[in-house]
PDB file of N, CA and C in Angstrom:
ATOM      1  N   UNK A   1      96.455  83.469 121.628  1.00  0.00           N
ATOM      2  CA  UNK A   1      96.914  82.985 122.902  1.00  0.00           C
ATOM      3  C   UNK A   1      96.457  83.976 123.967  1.00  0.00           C
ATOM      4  N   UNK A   2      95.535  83.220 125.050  1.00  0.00           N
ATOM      5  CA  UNK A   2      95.844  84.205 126.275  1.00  0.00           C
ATOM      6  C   UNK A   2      96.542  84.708 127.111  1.00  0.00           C
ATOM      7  N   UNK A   3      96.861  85.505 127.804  1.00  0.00           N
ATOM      8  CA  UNK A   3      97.578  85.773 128.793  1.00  0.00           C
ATOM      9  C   UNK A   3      96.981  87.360 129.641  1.00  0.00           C
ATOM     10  N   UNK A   4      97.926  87.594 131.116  1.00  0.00           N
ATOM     11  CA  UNK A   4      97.030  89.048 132.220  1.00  0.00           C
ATOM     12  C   UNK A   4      98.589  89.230 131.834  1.00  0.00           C
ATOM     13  N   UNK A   5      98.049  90.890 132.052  1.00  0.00           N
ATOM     14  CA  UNK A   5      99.220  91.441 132.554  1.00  0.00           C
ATOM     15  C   UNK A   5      99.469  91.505 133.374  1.00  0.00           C
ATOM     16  N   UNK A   6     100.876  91.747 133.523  1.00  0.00           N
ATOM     17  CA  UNK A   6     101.387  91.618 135.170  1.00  0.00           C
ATOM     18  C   UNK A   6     101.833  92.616 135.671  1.00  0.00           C
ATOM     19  N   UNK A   7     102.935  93.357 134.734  1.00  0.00           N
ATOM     20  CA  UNK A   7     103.229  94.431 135.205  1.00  0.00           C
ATOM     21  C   UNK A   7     103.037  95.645 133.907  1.00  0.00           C
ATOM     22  N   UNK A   8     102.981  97.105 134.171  1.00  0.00           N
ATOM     23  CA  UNK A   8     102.852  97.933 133.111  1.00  0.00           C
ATOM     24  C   UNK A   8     103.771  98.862 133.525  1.00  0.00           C
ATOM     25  N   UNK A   9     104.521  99.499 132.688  1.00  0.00           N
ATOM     26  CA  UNK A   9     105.602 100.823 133.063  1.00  0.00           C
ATOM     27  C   UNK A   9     104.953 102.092 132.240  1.00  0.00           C
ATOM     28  N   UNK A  10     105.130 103.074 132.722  1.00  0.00           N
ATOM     29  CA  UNK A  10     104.919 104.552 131.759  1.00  0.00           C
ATOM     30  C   UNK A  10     105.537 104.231 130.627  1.00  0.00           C
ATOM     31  N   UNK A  11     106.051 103.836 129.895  1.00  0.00           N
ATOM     32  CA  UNK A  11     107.043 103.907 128.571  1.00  0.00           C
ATOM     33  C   UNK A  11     105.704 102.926 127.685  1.00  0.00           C
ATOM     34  N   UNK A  12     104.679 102.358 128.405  1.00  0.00           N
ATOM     35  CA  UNK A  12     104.413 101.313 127.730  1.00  0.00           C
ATOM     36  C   UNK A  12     104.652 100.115 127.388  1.00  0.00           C
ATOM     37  N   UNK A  13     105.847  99.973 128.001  1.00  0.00           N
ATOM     38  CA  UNK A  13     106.586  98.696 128.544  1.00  0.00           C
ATOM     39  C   UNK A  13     106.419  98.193 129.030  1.00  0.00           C
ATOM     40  N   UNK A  14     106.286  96.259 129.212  1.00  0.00           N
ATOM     41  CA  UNK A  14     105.847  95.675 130.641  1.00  0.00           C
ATOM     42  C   UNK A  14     106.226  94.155 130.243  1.00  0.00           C
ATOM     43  N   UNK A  15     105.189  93.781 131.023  1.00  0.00           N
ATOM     44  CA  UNK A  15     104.891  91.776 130.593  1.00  0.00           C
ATOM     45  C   UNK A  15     103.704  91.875 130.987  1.00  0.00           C
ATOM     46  N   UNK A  16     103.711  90.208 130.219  1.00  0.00           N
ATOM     47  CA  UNK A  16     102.580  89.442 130.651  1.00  0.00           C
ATOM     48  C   UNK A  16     103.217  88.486 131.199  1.00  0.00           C
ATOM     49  N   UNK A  17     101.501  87.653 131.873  1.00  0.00           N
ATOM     50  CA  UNK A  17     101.774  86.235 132.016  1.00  0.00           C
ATOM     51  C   UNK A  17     101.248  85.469 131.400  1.00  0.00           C
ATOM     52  N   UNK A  18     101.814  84.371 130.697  1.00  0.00           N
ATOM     53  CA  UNK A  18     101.197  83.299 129.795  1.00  0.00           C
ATOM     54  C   UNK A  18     100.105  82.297 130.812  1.00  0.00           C
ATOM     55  N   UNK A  19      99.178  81.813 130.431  1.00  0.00           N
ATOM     56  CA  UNK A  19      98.227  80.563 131.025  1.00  0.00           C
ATOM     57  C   UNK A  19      98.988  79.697 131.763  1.00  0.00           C
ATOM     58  N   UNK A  20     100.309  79.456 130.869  1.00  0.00           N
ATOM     59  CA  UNK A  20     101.227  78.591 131.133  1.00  0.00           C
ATOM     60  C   UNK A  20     102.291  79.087 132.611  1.00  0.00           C
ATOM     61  N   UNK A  21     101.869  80.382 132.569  1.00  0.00           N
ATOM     62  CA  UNK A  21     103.007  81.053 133.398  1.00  0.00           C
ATOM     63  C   UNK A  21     104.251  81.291 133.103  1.00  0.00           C
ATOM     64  N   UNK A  22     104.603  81.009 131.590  1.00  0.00           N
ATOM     65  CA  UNK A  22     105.700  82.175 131.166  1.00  0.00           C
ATOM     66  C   UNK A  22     105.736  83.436 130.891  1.00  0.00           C
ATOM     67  N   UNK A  23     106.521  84.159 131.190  1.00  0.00           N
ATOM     68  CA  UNK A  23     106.798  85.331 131.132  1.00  0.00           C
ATOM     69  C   UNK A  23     107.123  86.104 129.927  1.00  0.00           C
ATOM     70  N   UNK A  24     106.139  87.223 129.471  1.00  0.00           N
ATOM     71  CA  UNK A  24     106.036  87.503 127.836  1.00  0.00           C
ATOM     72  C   UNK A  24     106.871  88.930 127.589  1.00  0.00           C
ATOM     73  N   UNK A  25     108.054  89.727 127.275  1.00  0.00           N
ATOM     74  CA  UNK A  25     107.882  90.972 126.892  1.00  0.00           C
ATOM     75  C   UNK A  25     106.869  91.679 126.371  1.00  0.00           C
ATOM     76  N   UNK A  26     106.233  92.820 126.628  1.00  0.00           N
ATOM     77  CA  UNK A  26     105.584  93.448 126.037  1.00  0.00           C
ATOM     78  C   UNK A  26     105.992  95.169 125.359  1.00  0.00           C
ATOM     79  N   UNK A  27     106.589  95.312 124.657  1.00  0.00           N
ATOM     80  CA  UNK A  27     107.235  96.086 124.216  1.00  0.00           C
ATOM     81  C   UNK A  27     105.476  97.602 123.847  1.00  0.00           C
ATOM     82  N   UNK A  28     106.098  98.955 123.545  1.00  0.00           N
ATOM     83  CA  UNK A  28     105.369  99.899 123.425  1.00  0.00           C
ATOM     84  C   UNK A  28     104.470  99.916 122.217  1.00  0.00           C
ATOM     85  N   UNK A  29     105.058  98.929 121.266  1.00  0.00           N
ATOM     86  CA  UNK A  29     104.992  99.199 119.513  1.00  0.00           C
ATOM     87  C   UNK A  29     103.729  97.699 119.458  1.00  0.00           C
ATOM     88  N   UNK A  30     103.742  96.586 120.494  1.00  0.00           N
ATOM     89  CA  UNK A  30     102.623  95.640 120.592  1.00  0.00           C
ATOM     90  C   UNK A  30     101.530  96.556 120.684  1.00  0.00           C
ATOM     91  N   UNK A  31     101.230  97.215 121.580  1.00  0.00           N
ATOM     92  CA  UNK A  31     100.085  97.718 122.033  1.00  0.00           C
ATOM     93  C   UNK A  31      99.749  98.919 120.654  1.00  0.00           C
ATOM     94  N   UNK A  32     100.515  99.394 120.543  1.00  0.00           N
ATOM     95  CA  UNK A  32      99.762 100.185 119.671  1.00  0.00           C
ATOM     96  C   UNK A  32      99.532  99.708 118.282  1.00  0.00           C
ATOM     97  N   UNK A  33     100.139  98.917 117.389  1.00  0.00           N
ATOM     98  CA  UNK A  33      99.761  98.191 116.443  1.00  0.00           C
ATOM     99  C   UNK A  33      97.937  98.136 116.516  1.00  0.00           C
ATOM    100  N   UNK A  34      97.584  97.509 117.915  1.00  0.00           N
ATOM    101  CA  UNK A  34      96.476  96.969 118.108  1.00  0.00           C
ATOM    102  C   UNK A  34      95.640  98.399 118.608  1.00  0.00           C
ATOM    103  N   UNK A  35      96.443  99.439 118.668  1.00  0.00           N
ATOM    104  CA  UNK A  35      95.568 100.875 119.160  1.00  0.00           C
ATOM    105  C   UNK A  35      94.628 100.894 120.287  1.00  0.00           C
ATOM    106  N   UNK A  36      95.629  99.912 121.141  1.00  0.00           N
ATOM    107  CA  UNK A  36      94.776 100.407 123.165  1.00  0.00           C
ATOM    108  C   UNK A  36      95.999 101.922 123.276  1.00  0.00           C
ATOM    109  N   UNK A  37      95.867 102.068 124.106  1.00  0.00           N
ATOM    110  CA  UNK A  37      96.089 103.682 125.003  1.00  0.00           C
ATOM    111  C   UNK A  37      96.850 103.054 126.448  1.00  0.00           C
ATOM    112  N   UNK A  38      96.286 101.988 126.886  1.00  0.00           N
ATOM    113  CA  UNK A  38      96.732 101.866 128.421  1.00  0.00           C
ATOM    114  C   UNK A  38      96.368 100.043 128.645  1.00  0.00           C
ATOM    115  N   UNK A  39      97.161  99.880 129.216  1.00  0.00           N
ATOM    116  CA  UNK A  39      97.010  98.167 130.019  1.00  0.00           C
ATOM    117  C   UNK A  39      97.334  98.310 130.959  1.00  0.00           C
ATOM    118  N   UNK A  40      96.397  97.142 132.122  1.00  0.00           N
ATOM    119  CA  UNK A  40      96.594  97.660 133.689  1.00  0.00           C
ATOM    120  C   UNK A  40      97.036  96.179 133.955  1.00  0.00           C
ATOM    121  N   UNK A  41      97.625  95.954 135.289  1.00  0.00           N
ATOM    122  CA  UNK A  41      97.884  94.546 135.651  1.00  0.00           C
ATOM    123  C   UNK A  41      96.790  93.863 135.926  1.00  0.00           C
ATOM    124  N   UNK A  42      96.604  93.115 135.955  1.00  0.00           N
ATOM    125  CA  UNK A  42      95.556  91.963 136.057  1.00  0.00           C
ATOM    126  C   UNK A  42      94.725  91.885 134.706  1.00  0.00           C
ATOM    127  N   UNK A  43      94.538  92.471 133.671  1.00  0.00           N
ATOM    128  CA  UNK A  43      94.196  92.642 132.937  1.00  0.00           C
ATOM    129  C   UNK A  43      93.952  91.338 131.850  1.00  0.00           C
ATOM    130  N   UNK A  44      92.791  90.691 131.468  1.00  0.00           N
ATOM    131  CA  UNK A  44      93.024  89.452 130.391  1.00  0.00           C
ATOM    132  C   UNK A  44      93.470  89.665 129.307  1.00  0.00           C
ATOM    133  N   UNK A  45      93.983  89.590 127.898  1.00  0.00           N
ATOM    134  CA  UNK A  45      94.367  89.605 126.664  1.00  0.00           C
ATOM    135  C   UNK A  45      94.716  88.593 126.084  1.00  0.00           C
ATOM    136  N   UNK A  46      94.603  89.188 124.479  1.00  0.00           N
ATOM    137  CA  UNK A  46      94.969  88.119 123.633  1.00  0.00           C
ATOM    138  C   UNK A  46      96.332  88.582 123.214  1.00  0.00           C
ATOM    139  N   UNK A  47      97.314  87.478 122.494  1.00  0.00           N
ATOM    140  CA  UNK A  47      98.405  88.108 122.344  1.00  0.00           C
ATOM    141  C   UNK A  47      98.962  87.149 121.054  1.00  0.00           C
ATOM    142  N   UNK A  48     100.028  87.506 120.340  1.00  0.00           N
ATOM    143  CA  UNK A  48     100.654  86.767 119.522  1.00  0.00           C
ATOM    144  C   UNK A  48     102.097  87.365 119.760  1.00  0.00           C
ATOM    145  N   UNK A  49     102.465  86.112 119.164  1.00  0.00           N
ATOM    146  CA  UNK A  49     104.065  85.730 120.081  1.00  0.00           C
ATOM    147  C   UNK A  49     105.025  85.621 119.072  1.00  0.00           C
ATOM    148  N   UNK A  50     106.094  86.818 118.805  1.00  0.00           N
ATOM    149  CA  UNK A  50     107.272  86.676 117.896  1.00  0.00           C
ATOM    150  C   UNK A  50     108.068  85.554 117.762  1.00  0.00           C
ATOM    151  N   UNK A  51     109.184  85.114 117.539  1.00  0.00           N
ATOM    152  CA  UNK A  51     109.999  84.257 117.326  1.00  0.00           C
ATOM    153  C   UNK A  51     111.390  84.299 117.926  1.00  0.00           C
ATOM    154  N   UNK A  52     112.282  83.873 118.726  1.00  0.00           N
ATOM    155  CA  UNK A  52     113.536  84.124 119.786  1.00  0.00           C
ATOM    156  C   UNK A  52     113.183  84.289 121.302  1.00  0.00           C
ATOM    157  N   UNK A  53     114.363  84.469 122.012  1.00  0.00           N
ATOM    158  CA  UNK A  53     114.261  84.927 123.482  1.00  0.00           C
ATOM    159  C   UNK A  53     114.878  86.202 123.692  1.00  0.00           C
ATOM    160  N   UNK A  54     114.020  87.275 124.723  1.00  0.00           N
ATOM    161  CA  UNK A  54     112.828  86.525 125.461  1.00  0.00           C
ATOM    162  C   UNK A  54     111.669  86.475 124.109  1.00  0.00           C
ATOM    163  N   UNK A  55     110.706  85.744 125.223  1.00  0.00           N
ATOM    164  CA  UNK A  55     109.515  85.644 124.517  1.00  0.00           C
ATOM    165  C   UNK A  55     109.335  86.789 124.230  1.00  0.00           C
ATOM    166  N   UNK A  56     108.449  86.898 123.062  1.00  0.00           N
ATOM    167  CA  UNK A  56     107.963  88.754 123.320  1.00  0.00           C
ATOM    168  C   UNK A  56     106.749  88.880 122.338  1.00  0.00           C
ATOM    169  N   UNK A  57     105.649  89.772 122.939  1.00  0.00           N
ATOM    170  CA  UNK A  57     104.636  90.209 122.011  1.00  0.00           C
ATOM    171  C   UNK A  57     104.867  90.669 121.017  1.00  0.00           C
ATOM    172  N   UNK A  58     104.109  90.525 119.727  1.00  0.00           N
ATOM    173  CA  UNK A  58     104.360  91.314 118.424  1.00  0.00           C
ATOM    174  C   UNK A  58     102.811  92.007 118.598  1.00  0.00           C
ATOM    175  N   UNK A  59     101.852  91.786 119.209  1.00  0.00           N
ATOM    176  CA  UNK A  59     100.319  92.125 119.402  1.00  0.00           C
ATOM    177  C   UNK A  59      99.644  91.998 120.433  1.00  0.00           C
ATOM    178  N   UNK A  60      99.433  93.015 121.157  1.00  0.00           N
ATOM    179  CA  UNK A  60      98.117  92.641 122.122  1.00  0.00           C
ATOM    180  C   UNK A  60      97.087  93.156 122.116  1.00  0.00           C
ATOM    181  N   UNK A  61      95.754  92.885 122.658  1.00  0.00           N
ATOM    182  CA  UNK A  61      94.477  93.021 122.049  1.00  0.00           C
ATOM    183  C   UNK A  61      93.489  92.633 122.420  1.00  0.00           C
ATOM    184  N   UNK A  62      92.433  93.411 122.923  1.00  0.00           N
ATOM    185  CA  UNK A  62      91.517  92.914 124.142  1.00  0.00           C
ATOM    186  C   UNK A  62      90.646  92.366 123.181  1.00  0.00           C
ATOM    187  N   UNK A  63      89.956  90.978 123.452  1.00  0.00           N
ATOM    188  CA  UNK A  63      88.844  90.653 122.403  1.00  0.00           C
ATOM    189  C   UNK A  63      87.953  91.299 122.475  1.00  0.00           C
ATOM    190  N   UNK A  64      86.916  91.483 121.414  1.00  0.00           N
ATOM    191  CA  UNK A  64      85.819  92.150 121.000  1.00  0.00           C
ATOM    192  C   UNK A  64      86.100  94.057 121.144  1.00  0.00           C
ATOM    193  N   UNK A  65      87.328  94.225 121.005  1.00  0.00           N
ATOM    194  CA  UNK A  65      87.793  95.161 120.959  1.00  0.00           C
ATOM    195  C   UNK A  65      88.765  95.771 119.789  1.00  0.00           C
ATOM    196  N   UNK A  66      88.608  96.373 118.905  1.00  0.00           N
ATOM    197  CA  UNK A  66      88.875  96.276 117.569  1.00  0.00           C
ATOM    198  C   UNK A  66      88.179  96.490 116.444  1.00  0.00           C
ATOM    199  N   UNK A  67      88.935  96.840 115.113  1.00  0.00           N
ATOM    200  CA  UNK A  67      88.004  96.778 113.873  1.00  0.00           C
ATOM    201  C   UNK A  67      87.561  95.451 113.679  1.00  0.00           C
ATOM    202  N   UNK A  68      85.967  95.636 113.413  1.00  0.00           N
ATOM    203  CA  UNK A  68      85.097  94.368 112.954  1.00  0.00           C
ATOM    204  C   UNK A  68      84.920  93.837 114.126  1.00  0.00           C
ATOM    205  N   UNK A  69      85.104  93.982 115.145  1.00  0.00           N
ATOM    206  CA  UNK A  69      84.797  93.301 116.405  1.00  0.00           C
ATOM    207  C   UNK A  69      83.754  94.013 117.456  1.00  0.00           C
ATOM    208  N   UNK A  70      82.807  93.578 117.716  1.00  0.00           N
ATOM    209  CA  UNK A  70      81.804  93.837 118.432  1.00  0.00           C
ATOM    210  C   UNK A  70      81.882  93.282 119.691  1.00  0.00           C
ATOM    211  N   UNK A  71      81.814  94.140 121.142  1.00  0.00           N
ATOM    212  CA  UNK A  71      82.110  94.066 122.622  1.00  0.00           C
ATOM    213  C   UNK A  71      80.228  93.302 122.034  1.00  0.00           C
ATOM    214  N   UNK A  72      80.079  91.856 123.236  1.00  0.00           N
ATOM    215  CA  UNK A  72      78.762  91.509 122.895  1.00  0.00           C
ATOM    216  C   UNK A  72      78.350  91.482 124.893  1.00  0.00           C
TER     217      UNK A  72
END
């Protein structure tokens, strides 16, 4: 699923925004699973989406960014 970020906090904490325009938690432990360092607002990503409310990332993850993945 796509979604930008919207907002980012020092803790690593923030949201996104869904395509749809819902509003995603993004907790500290998404981002690093996927081993970025930093997300800025406006930013595109891919994301996968836990289960309950709020919504909330379990992963985020810039494409072609990653093991086995080639920036083309």
């Amino acid at each position: 699923m796509q979604a930008t970020i919207f907002r980012m906090n020092a803790d690593g904490s923030g949201s996104a925004l869904l395509d749809d325009g819902r509003e995603v938690v993004l907790t500290p432990e998404s981002q690093l699973s996927s081993g970025l360092r930093s997300l800025r607002p406006g930013q595109r990503v891919s994301i996968t989406l836990g289960d309950g409310e709020p919504i909330t990332a379990t992963r985020v993850w810039i494409v072609g960014i990653g093991e086995g993945e080639a920036i083309t």
